[in-house]
Each structure stands twice: as C-alpha cells, then as structure tokens.
Protein backbone atom coordinates (compact mmCIF):
# COMPACT_ATOMS: atom_id res chain seq x y z
CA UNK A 1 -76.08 -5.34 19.06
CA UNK A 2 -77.41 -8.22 17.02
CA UNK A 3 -77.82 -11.54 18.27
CA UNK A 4 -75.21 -13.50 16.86
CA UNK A 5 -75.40 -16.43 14.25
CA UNK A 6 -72.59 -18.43 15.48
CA UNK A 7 -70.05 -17.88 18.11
CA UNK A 8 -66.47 -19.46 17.31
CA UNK A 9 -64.05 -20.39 20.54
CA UNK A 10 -60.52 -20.37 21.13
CA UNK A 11 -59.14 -23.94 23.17
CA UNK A 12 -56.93 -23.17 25.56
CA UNK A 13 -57.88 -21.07 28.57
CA UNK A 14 -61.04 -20.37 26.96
CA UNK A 15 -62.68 -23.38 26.46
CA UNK A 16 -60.44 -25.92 28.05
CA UNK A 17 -58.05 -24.78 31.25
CA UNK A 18 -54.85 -27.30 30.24
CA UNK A 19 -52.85 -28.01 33.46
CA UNK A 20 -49.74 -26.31 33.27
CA UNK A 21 -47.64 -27.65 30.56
CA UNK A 22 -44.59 -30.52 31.43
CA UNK A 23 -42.77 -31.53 28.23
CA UNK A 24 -40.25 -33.60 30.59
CA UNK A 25 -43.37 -35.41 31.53
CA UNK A 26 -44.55 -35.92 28.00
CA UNK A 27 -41.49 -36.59 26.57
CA UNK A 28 -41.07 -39.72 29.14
CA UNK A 29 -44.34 -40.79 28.25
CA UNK A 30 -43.43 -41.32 24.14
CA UNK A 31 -39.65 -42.63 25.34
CA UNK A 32 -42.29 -45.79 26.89
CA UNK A 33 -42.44 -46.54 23.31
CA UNK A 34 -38.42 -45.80 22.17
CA UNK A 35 -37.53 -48.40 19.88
CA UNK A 36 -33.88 -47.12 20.12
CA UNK A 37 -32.32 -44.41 21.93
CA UNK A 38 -28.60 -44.86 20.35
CA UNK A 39 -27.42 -41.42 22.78
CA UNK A 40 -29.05 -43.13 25.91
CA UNK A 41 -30.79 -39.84 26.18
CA UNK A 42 -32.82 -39.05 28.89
CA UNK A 43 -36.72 -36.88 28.80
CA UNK A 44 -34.95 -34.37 30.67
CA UNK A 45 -32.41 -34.07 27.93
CA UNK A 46 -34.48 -34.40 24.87
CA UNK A 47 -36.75 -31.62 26.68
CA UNK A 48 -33.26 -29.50 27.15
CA UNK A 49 -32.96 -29.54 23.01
CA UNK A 50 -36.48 -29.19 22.33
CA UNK A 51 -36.29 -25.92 24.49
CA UNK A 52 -33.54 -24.71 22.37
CA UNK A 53 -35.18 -25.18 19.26
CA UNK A 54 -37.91 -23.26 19.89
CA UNK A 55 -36.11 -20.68 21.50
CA UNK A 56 -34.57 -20.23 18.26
CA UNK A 57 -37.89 -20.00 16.50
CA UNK A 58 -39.43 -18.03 18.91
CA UNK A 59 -42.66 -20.11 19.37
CA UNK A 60 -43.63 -20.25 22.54
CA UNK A 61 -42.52 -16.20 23.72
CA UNK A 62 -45.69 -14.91 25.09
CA UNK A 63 -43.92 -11.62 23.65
CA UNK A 64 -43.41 -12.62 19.95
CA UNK A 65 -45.68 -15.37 19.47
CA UNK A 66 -48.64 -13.81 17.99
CA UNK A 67 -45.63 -12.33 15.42
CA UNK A 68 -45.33 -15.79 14.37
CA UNK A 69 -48.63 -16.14 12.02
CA UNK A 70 -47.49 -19.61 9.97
CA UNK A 71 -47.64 -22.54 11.92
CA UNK A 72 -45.05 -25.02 12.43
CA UNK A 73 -46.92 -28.87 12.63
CA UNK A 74 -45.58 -30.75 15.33
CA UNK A 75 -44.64 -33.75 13.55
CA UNK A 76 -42.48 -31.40 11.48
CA UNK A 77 -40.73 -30.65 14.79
CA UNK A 78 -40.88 -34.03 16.24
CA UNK A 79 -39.50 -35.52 13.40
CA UNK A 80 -36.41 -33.00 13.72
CA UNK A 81 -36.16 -33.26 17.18
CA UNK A 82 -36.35 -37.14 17.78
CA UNK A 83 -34.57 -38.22 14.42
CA UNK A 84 -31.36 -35.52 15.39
CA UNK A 85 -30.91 -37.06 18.56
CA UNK A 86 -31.12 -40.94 17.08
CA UNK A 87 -34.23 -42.11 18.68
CA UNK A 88 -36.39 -44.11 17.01
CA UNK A 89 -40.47 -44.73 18.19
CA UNK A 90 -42.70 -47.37 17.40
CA UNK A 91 -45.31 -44.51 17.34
CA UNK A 92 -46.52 -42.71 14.14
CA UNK A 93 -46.82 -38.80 14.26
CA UNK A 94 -50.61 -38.62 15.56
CA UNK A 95 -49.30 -40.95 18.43
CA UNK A 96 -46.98 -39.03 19.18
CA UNK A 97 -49.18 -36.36 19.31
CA UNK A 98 -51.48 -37.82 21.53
CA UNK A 99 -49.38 -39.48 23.99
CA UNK A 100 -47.06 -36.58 24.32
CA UNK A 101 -50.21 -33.93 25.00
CA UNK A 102 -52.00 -36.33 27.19
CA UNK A 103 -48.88 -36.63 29.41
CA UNK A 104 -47.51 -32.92 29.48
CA UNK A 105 -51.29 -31.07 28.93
CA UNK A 106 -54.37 -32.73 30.34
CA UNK A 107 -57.31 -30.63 30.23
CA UNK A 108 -61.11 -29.59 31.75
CA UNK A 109 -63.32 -27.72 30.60
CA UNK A 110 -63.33 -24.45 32.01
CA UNK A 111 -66.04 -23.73 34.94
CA UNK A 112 -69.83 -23.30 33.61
CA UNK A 113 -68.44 -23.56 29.83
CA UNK A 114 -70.49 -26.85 29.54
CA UNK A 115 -73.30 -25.28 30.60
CA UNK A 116 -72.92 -22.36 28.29
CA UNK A 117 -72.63 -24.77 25.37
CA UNK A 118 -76.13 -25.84 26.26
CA UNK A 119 -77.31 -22.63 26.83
CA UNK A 120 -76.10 -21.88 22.55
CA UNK A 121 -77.53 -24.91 21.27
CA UNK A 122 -81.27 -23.93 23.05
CA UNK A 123 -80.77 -20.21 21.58
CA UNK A 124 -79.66 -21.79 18.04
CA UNK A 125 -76.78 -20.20 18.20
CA UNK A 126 -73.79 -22.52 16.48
CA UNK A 127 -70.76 -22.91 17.52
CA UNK A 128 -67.00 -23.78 15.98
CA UNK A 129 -63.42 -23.61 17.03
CA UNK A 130 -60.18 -22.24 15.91
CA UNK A 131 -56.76 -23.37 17.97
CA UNK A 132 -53.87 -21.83 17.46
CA UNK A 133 -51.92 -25.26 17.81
CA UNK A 134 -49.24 -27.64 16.44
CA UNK A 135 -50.89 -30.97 17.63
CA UNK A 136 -52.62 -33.04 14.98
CA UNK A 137 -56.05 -31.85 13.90
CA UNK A 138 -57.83 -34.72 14.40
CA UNK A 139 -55.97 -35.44 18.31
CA UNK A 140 -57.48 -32.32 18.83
CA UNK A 141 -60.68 -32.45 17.71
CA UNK A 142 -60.73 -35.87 19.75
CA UNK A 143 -59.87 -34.13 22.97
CA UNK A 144 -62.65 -31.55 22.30
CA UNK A 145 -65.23 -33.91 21.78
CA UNK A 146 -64.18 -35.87 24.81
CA UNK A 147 -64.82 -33.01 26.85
CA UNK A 148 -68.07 -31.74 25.51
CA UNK A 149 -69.66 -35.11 24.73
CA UNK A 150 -72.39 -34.81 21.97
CA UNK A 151 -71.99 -30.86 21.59
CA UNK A 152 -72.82 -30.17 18.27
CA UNK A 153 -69.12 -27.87 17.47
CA UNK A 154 -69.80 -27.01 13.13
CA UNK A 155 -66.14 -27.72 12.75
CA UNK A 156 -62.72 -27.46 15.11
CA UNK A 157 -60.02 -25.70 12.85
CA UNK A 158 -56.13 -26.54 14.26
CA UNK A 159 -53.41 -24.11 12.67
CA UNK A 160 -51.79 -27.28 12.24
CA UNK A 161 -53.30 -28.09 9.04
CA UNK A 162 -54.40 -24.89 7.63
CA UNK A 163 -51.05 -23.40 7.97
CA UNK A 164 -52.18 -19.48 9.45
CA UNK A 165 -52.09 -18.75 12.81
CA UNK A 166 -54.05 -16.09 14.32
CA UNK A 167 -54.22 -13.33 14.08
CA UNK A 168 -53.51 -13.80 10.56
CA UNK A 169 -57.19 -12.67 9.36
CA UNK A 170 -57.27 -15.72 6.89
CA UNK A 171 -57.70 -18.06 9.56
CA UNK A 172 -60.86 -16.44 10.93
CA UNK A 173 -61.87 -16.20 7.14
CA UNK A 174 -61.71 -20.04 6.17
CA UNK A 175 -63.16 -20.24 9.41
CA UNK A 176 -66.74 -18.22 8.00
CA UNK A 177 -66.32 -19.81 4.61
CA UNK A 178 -66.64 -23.21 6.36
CA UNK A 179 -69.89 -21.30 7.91
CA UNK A 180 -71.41 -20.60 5.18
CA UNK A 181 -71.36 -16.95 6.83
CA UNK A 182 -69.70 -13.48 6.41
CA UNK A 183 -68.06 -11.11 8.60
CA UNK A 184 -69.40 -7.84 10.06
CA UNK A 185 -67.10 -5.95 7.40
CA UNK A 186 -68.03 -8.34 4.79
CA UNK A 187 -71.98 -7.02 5.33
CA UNK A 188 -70.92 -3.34 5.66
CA UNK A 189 -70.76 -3.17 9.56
CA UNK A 190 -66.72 -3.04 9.55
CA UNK A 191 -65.46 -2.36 13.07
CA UNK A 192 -62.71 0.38 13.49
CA UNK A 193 -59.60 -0.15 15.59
CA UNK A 194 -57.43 1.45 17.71
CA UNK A 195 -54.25 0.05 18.67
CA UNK A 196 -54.05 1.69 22.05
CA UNK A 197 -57.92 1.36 23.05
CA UNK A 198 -58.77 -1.91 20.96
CA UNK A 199 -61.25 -2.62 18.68
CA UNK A 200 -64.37 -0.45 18.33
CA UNK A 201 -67.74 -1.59 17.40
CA UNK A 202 -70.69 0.13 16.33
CA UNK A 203 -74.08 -1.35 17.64
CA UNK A 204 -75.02 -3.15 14.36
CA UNK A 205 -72.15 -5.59 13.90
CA UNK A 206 -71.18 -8.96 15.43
CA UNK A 207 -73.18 -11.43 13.35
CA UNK A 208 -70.08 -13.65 14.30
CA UNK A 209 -68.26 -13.65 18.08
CA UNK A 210 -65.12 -14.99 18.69
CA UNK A 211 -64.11 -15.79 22.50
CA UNK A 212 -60.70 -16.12 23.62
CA UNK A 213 -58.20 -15.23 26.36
CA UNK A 214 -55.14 -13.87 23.92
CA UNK A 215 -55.27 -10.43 23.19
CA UNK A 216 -53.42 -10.27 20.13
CA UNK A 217 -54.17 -13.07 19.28
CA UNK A 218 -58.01 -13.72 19.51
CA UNK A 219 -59.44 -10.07 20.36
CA UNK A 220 -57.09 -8.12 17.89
CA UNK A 221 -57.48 -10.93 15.23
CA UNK A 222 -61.41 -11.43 15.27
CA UNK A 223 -61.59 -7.72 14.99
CA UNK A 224 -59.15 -7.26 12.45
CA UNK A 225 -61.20 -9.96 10.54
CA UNK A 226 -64.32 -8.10 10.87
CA UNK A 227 -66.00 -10.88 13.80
CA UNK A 228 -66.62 -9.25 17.08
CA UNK A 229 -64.11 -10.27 19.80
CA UNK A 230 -65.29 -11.34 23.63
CA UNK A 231 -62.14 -11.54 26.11
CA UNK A 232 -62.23 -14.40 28.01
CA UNK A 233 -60.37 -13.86 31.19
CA UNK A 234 -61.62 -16.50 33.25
CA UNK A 235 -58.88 -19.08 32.71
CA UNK A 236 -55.78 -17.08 31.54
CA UNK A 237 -52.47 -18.16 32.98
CA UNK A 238 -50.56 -15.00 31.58
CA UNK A 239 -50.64 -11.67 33.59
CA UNK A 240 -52.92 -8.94 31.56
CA UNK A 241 -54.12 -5.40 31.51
CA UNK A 242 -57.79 -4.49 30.81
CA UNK A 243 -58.06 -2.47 27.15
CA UNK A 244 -60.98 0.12 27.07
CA UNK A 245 -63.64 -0.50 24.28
CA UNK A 246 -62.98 -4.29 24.31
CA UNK A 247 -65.85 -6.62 25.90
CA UNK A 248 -63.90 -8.61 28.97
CA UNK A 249 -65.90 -11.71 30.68
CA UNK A 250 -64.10 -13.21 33.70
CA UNK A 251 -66.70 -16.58 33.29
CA UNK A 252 -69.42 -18.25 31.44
CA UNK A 253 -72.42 -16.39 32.78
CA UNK A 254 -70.89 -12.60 32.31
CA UNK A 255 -70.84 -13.65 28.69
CA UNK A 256 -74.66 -15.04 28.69
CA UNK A 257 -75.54 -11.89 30.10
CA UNK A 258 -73.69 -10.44 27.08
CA UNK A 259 -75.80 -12.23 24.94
CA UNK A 260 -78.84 -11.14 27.08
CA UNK A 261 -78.52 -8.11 26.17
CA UNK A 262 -78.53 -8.43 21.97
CA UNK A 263 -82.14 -8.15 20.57
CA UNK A 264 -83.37 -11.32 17.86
C-alpha cells in the first residue's frame, strides 16, 4: 500500500471521546438565558419533547441512523422545538449551539491522538475532517481547534452545512474536491466490496484514509467513495463485531504502525 496523501478523521469517538451525552443538562444550561418560558417548562420536560421528535425522525437510532443520509441542522430543530413550546432565548442559533453542546457533550481528545497529529504533520501527511453532525459548522470547528491547538486540519466539513451525511459518497467527494485530490476509484484503483466481509482493497489504492469508529457510516462510506477506510475502535461507546478484510486499530499507535508499513 501507498503512503497516503492526506488522511481525513471522523469527530466523535475517533478524534474526540465526548462524555456521554445529557440533553437535560444542556437544555438547563440555554434555559440560563430564557427570556420567557410562557408553559413554565422545565429542562427535563423540554428534553421529554425533544426525545419524541427525534424518535419520530429516527435520528439518533444507532440502527437506522446511517439510513438517514440528509442532515437535519440543529437550529432547524431548535427553532421547532423551543418556539412550539413558547420559550423564547436571548441566544441566537450558534449560541445555542454552543452552550447547549458544551453543557450536554464536553470532549478530549482521544488518548495518543495528539501525538499522532504530530506524527502526520512531520510525515507531510495532511489532514481534514468530516462530522456527521447537526451543531453549527463553525461551533465545531471551534471545539476542534481548541483541542488540537495550532494543528494544521485543511478544512473540518459538518453535515450541518453541506446537507449529506455519510455514508452518502458525496460527502467524502466535496470532501477531496476541497483537497484538491481524487479517490482511489477516481485513479483506477477502485476497491471492491462485500457486504458481509467489508470492503476489499487491492495493494495499490488508498491515496486518501478515512478513520472512524462507525461502521456504516465511516468504513462502508469511505470505501464506497473509493478512500480507504481505518476502523477506529479505540473510543467507541456502541457494542461492535470485528468484519474480516477491514483494517481495525484499537489506538493511535496500531494505526502509525499501519502507516509504517506503506512504502513513499
């Protein structure tokens, strides 16, 4: 296998472990800044609705999620959820956003991924990110900065504002336009795939990884968008089952050693 141009990331559980998610939690955080509340709802009901909603739209089923390839912005939903109840916020849509996430979501980087940023940027190796997420684009690219102060990410792509979600293959697409680059099937190295094994790769593709922890999502995506997918297990918070013919790293260094083993 080549050594790879650039290497694109999934966020969560790949390169950020979130702390498990509390929308109660957030949602008291944005009431802080209520402006009127004509229900005298509390976060606990507010979260009760939201739940409902998107039980209805079937975004957040680990089953039936990576069906769902158009996003849905969260100050689409926000709007809908806080307006229907009669509250009003003092807040616009980005604050929302970020007040809400920082409350229900904080986030780390996951162990050694730091370092393995570093480790890229000495090889020459670029990097990028595509989230599939509702938050705003730029409160996301924020919190991805603050975490990896001064790494030199080409771009950070949220759903949000492009509209596909993985594993739609146009997201990985605008993704290598942004590049400048083209995919493995784009330069005549097309993978196969198998939807029992996974995705097969001959030894002369992958001038563009992607790394992430959802199956469907990231590994079956990337592939089916001709880049060549790397499972990161090391953070996942959802049970899984190993696929043959897929490359699995469980941290930072087992995918170096990857790396290690592509020639120039």
């Amino acid at each position: 296998m080549k050594k790879p141009e650039m290497i694109l990331f999934d966020y969560g559980q790949t390169l950020v472990n979130e702390a498990p998610f509390d929308g109660v939690r957030g949602t008291e955080a944005v009431l802080q800044y209520c402006t009127e509340n004509k229900y005298h709802l509390t976060a606990e009901q507010i979260q009760k609705e939201a739940k409902a909603i998107n039980d209805e739209l079937g975004r957040f089923d680990p089953a039936r999620r990576h069906l769902l390839q158009v996003e849905t912005p969260n100050y689409m939903f926000t709007s809908y959820l806080y307006e229907s109840l009669g509250i009003k916020l003092s807040l616009t849509s980005r604050q929302v956003d970020q007040v809400f996430w920082d409350a229900a979501s904080p986030g780390r980087p996951t162990e050694g991924c730091p370092e393995f940023l570093k480790y890229l940027v000495a090889q020459g190796i670029r990097t990028g990110v595509i989230s599939n997420i509702s938050y705003c684009g730029q409160v996301v690219e924020q919190r991805i900065r603050e975490l990896f102060p001064g790494h030199p990410f080409a771009f950070i792509l949220a759903t949000s504002e492009y509209m596909f979600r993985k594993p739609n293959k146009r997201i990985f697409r605008l993704a290598l336009e942004k590049a400048g680059l083209k995919s493995a099937r784009e330069t005549g190295q097309e993978p196969g795939s198998d939807c029992k094994t996974g995705p097969q790769w001959d030894s002369g593709s992958g001038n563009v990884w992607y790394i992430g922890d959802q199956y469907e999502c990231d590994i079956v995506g990337a592939a089916g968008a001709g880049l060549f997918p790397v499972w990161y297990t090391g953070a996942m918070d959802l049970p899984y089952e190993p696929h043959e013919g897929v490359a699995t790293a469980a941290d930072w260094k087992e995918v170096r050693r990857l790396l290690e083993t592509c020639v120039a």
